[in-house]
Protein backbone atom coordinates (compact mmCIF):
# COMPACT_ATOMS: atom_id res chain seq x y z
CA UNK A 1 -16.06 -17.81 -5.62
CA UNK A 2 -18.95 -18.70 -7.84
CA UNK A 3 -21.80 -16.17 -8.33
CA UNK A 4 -24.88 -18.62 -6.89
CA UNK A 5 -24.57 -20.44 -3.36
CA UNK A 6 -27.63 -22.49 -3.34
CA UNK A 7 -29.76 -20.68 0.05
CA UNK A 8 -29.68 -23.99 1.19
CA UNK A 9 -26.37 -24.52 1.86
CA UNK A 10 -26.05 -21.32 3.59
CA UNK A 11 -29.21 -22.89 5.97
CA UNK A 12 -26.65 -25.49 6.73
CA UNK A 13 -24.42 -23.71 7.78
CA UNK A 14 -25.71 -21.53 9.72
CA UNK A 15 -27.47 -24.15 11.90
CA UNK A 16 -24.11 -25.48 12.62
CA UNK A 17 -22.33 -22.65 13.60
CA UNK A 18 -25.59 -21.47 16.12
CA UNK A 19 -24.97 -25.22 17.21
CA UNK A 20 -21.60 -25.89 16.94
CA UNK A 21 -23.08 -30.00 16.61
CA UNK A 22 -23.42 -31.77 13.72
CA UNK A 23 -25.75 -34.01 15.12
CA UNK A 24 -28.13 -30.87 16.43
CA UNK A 25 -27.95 -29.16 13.69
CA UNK A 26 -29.21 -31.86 11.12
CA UNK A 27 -32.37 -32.50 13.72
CA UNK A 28 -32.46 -28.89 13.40
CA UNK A 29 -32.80 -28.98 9.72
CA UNK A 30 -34.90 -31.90 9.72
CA UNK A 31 -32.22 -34.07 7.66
CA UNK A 32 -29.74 -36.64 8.21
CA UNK A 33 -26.67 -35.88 9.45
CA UNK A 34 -24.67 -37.40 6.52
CA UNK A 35 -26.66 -34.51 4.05
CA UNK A 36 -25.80 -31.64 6.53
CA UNK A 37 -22.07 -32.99 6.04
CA UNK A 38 -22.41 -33.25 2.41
CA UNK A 39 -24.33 -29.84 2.08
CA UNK A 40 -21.04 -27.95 4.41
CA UNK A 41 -18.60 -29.62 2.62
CA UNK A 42 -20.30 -28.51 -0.45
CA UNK A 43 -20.29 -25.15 0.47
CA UNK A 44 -16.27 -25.66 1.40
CA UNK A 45 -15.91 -26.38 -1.83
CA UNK A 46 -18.01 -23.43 -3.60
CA UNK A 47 -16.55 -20.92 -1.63
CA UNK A 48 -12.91 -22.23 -1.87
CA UNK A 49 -12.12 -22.63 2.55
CA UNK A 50 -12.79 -24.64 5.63
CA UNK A 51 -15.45 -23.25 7.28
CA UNK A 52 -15.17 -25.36 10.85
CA UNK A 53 -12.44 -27.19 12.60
CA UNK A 54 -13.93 -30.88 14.12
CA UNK A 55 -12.04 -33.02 16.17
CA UNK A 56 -14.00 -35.36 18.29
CA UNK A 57 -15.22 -33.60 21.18
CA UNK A 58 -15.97 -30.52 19.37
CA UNK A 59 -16.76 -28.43 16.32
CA UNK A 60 -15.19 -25.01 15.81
CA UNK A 61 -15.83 -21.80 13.20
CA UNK A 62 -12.40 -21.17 11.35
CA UNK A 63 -11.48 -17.73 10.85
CA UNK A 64 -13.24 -17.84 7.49
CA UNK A 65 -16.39 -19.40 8.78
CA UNK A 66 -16.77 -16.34 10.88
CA UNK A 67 -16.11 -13.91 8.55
CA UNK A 68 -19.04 -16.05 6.78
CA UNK A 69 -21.20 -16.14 9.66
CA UNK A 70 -23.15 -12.18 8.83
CA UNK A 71 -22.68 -12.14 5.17
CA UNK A 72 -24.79 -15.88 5.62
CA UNK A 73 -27.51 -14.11 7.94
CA UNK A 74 -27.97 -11.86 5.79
CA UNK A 75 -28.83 -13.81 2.50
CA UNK A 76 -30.50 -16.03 4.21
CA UNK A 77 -33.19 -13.15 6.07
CA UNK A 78 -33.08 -11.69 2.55
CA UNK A 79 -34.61 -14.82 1.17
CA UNK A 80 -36.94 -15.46 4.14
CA UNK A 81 -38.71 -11.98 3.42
CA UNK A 82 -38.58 -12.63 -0.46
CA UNK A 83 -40.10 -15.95 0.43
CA UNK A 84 -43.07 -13.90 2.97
CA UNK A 85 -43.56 -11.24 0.20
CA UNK A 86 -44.58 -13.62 -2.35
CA UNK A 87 -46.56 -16.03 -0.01
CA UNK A 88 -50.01 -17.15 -1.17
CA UNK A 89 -52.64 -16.12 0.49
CA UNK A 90 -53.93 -16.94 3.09
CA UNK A 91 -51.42 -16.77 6.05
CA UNK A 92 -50.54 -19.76 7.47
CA UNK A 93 -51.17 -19.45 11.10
CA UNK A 94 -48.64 -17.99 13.22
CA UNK A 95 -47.73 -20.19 16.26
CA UNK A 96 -47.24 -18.24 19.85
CA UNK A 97 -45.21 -19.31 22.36
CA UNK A 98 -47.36 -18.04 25.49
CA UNK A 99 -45.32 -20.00 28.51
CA UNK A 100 -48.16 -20.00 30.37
CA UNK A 101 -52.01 -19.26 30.12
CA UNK A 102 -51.72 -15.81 32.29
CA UNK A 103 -49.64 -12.92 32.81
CA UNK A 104 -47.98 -10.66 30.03
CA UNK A 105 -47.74 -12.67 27.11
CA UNK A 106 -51.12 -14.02 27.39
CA UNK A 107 -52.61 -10.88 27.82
CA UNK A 108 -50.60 -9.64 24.35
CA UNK A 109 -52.01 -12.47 22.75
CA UNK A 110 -55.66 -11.86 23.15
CA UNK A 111 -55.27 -8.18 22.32
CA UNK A 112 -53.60 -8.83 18.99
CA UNK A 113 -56.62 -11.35 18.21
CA UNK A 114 -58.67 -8.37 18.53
CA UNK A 115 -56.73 -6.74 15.81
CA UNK A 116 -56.89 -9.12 13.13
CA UNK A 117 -59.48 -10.57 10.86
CA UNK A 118 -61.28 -14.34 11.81
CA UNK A 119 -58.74 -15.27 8.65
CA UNK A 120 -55.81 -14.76 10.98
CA UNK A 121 -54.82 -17.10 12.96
CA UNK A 122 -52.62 -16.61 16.24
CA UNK A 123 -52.45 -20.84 17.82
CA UNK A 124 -51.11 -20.63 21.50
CA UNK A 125 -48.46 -22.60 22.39
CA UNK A 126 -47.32 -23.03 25.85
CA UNK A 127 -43.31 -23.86 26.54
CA UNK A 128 -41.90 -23.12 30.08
CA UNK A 129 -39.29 -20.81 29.18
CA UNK A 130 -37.66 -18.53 26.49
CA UNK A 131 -34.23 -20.97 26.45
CA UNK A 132 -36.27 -23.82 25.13
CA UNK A 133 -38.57 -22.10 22.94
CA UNK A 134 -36.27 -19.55 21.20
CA UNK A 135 -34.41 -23.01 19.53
CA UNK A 136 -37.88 -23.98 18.50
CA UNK A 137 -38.43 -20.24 16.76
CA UNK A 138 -34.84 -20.14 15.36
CA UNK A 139 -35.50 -23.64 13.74
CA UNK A 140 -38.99 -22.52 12.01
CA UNK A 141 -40.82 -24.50 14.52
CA UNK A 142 -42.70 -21.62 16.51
CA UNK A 143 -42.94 -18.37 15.00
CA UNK A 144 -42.97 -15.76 17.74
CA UNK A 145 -41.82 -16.33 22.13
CA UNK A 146 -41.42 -13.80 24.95
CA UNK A 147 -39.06 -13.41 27.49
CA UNK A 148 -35.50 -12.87 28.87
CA UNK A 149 -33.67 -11.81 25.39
CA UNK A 150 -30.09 -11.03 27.01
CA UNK A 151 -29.63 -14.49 28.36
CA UNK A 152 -30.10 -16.16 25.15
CA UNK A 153 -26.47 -17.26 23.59
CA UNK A 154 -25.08 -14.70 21.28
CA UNK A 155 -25.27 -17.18 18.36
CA UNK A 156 -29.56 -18.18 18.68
CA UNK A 157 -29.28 -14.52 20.12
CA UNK A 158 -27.89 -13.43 16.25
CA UNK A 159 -30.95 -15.01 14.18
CA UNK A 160 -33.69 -13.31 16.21
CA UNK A 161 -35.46 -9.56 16.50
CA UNK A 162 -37.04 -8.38 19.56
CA UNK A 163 -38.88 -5.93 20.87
CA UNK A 164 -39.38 -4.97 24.68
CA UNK A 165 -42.59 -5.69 26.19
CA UNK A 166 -42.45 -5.23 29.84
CA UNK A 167 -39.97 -4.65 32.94
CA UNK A 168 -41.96 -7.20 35.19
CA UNK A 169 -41.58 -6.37 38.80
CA UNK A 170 -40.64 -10.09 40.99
CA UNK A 171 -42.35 -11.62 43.30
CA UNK A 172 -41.93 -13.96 45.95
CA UNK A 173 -44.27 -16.98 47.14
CA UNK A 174 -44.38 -17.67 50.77
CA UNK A 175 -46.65 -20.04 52.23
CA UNK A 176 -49.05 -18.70 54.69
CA UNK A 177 -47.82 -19.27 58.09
CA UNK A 178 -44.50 -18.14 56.70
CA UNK A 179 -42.83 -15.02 59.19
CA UNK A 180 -42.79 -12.64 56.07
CA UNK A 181 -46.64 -13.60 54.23
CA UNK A 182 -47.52 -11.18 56.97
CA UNK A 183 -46.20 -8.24 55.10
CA UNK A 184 -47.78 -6.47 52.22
CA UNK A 185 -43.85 -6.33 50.63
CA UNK A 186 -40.27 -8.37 50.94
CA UNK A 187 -37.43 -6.56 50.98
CA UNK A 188 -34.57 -8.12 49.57
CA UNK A 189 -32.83 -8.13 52.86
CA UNK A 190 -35.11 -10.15 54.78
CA UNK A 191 -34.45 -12.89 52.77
CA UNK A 192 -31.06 -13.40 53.63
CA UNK A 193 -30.41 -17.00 54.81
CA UNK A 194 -33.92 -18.37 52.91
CA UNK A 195 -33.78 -20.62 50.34
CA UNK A 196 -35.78 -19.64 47.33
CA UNK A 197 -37.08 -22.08 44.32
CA UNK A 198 -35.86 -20.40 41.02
CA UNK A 199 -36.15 -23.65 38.31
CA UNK A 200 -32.86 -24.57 38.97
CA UNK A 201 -33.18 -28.47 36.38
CA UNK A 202 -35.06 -27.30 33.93
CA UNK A 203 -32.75 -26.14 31.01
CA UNK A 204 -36.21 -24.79 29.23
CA UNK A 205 -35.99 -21.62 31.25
CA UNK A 206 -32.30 -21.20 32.13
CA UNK A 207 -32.71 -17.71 31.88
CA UNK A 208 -35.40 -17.27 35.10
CA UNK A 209 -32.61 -19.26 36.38
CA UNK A 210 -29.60 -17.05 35.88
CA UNK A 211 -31.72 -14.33 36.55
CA UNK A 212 -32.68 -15.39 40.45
CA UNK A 213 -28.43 -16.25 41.00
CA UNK A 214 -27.49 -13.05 39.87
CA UNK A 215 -30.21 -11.37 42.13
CA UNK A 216 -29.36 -13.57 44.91
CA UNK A 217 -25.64 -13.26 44.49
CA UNK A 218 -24.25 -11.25 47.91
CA UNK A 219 -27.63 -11.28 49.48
CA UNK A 220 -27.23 -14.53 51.27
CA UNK A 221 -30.15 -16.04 49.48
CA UNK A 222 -29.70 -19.24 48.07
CA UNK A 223 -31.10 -21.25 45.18
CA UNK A 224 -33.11 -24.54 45.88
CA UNK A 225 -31.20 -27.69 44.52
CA UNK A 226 -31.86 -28.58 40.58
CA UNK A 227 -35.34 -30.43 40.14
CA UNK A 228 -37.09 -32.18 37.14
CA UNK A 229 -38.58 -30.11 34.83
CA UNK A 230 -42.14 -29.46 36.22
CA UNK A 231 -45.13 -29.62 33.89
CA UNK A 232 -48.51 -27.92 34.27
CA UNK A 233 -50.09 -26.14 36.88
CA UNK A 234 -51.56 -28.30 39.10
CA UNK A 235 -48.52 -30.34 38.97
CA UNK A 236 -46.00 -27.37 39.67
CA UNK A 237 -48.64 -26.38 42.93
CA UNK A 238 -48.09 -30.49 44.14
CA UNK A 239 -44.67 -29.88 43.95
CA UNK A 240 -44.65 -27.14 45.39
CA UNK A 241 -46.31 -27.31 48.39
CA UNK A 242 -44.94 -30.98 49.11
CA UNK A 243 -41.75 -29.91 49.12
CA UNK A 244 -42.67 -26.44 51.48
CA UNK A 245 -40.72 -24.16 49.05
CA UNK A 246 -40.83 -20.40 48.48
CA UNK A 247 -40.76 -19.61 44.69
CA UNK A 248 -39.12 -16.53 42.85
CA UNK A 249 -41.86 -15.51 40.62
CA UNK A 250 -43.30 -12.28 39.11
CA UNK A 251 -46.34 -9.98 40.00
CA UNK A 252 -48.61 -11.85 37.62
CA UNK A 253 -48.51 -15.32 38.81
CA UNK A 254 -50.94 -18.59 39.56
CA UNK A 255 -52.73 -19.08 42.37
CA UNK A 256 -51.34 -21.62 44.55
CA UNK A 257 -53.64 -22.86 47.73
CA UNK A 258 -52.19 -22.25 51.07
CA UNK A 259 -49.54 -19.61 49.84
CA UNK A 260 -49.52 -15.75 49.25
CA UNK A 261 -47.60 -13.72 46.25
CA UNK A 262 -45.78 -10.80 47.73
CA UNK A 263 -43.89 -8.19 45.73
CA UNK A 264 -40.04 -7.61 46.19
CA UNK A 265 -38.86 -4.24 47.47
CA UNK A 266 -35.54 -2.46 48.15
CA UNK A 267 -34.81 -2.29 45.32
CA UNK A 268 -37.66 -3.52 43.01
CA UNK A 269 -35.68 -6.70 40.78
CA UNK A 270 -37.07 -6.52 37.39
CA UNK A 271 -37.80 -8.92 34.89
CA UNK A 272 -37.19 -8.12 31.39
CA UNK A 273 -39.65 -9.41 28.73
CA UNK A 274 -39.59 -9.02 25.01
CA UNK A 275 -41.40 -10.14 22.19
CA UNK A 276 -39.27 -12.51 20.29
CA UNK A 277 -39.56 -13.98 16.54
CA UNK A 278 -37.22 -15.12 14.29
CA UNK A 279 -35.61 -13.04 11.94
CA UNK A 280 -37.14 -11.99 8.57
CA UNK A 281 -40.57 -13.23 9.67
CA UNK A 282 -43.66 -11.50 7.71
CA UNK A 283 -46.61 -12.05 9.16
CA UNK A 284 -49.88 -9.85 9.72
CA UNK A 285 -50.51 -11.78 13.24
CA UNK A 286 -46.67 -10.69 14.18
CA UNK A 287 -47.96 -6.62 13.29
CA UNK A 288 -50.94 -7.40 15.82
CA UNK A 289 -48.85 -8.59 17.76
CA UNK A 290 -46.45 -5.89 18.18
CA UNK A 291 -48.96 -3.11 17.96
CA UNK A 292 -50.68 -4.89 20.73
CA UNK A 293 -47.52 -4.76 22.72
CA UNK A 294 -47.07 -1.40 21.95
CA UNK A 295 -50.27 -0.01 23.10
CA UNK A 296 -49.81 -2.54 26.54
CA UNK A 297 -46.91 -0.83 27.47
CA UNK A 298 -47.96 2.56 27.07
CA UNK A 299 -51.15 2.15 28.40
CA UNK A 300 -49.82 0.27 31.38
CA UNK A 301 -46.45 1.97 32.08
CA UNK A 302 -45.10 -1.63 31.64
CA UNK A 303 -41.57 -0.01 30.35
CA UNK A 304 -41.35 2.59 33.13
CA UNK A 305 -39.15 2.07 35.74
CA UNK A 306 -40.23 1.97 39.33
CA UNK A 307 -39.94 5.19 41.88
CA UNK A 308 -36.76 4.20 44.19
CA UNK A 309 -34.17 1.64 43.57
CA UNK A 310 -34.76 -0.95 41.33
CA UNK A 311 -32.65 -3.64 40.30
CA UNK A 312 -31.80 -4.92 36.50
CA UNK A 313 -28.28 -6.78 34.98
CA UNK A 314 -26.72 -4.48 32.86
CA UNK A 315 -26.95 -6.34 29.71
CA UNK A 316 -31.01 -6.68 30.02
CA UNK A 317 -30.62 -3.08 30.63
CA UNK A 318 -29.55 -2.79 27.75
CA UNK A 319 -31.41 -5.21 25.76
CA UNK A 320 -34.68 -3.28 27.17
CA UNK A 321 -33.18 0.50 26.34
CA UNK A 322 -33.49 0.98 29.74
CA UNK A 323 -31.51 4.24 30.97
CA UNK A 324 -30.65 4.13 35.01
């Protein structure tokens, strides 16, 4: 074993084993695949055994790569804070996955801009869903995301921190001559037999998606058929109400013409959303940030749990350090 392993051959490896895909992980890395090759077989060599098993359909950790696989994340968040100690001044600005331009995240945004100097700069960026843009923070491409933290895949999962932001209570669109808009709640219950759109197609947010199935399961409420990823407001509101669908959605949610938002009752499904950056990250904007969440939560009771029955999975539960 020698006593240096050049960080960036650790780098390499890592973003293979998170993608199990040589070809991923070299876009990932922003090389060609043939140096993401040479830089694991390099590391093979230096630390004297195979580290993955490829045949031609797919690419394995060995036993050793595993026992790699912490001792890896480790050196390698090591150097990234090194790396943000020593940074010259001033920050570079920190990019913030928003999904869209309302609701939770947004509103954590602006109050961290109140918190740090003009120098400071927090740049929105707008992705549909946690799935897509966690790869883009893993890979160094966006800085900080929100969202569903317990769906992500135990190996993008692995490189990130998190912090919980909010138990969002879900919603349900209904256009207006709908038999339910009438009511100032849903229960679960009376939507057995309706068929609810939940952004099944769009592997961006996968995890709204899992979320609505598990909810759904033994309630007789079915998910509307996989559709094209929808982009932008007034595009998602054409689609929409073309295609007469109700929507799973959240409290906070756009305006759509012709429809009504109505909360979900008995029990009250939750929506877990956490701040999300990658691992070893030093940033001021990230300390607004989380301070901003912070006083959110408390100030809005955004982590308290509903009076009555409320519904969560029991990994979010325990992603959130929620306590039924």
């Amino acid at each position: 074993m020698p006593y240096d392993i050049d960080p960036r051959l650790l780098r390499a490896f890592l973003a293979t084993a998170e993608e199990l895909h040589f070809t991923r992980a070299a876009a990932r890395r922003y090389v060609a695949q043939q140096a993401l090759s040479r830089d694991i077989r390099r590391l093979e060599r230096e630390v004297g055994a195979t580290l993955f098993l490829r045949t031609t359909r797919q690419v394995a950790l060995t036993a050793d790569g595993t026992r790699l696989l912490p001792y890896a994340r480790r050196v390698v968040s090591a150097h990234d804070e090194l790396t943000a100690a020593f940074r010259a001044t001033p920050e570079q600005p920190l990019l913030v996955d928003v999904g869209v331009p309302i609701g939770t995240a947004h509103g954590v945004l602006e109050a961290a801009r109140d918190r740090v100097p003009d120098s400071c700069e927090l740049v929105a960026r707008f992705h549909s869903g946690l799935t897509g843009a966690a790869a883009e923070v893993a890979a160094g491409r966006l800085d900080v995301s929100f969202g569903r933290i317990a769906a992500l895949p135990p190996a993008l999962r692995a490189g990130l921190d998190h912090q919980p932001v909010r138990l969002e209570p879900m919603a349900v669109l209904l256009r207006e001559d709908h038999p339910l808009a009438a009511r100032p709640a849903v229960a679960l219950a009376e939507l057995a037999g309706e068929t609810l759109y939940a952004a099944a197609g769009n592997p961006q947010t996968a995890e709204w998606t899992d979320l609505a199935e598990r909810l759904f399961a033994g309630r007789g409420i079915a998910t509307a058929e996989p559709f094209p990823e929808i982009e932008g407001k007034q595009e998602f509101i054409r689609v929409v109400r073309k295609r007469g669908w109700s929507v799973l959605a959240s409290v906070e949610f756009i305006e759509v013409p012709g429809m009504v938002l109505r909360p979900l009752v008995d029990p009250v499904p939750l929506s877990p959303v956490s701040l999300v950056w990658r691992r070893g990250l030093r940033h001021p904007g990230l300390d607004a940030l989380r301070a901003a969440a912070r006083e959110l939560a408390r100030r809005h009771a955004w982590l308290a749990l509903p009076d009555g029955a409320w519904w969560l999975p029991e990994a979010d539960a325990e992603a959130m350090g929620v306590r039924g």
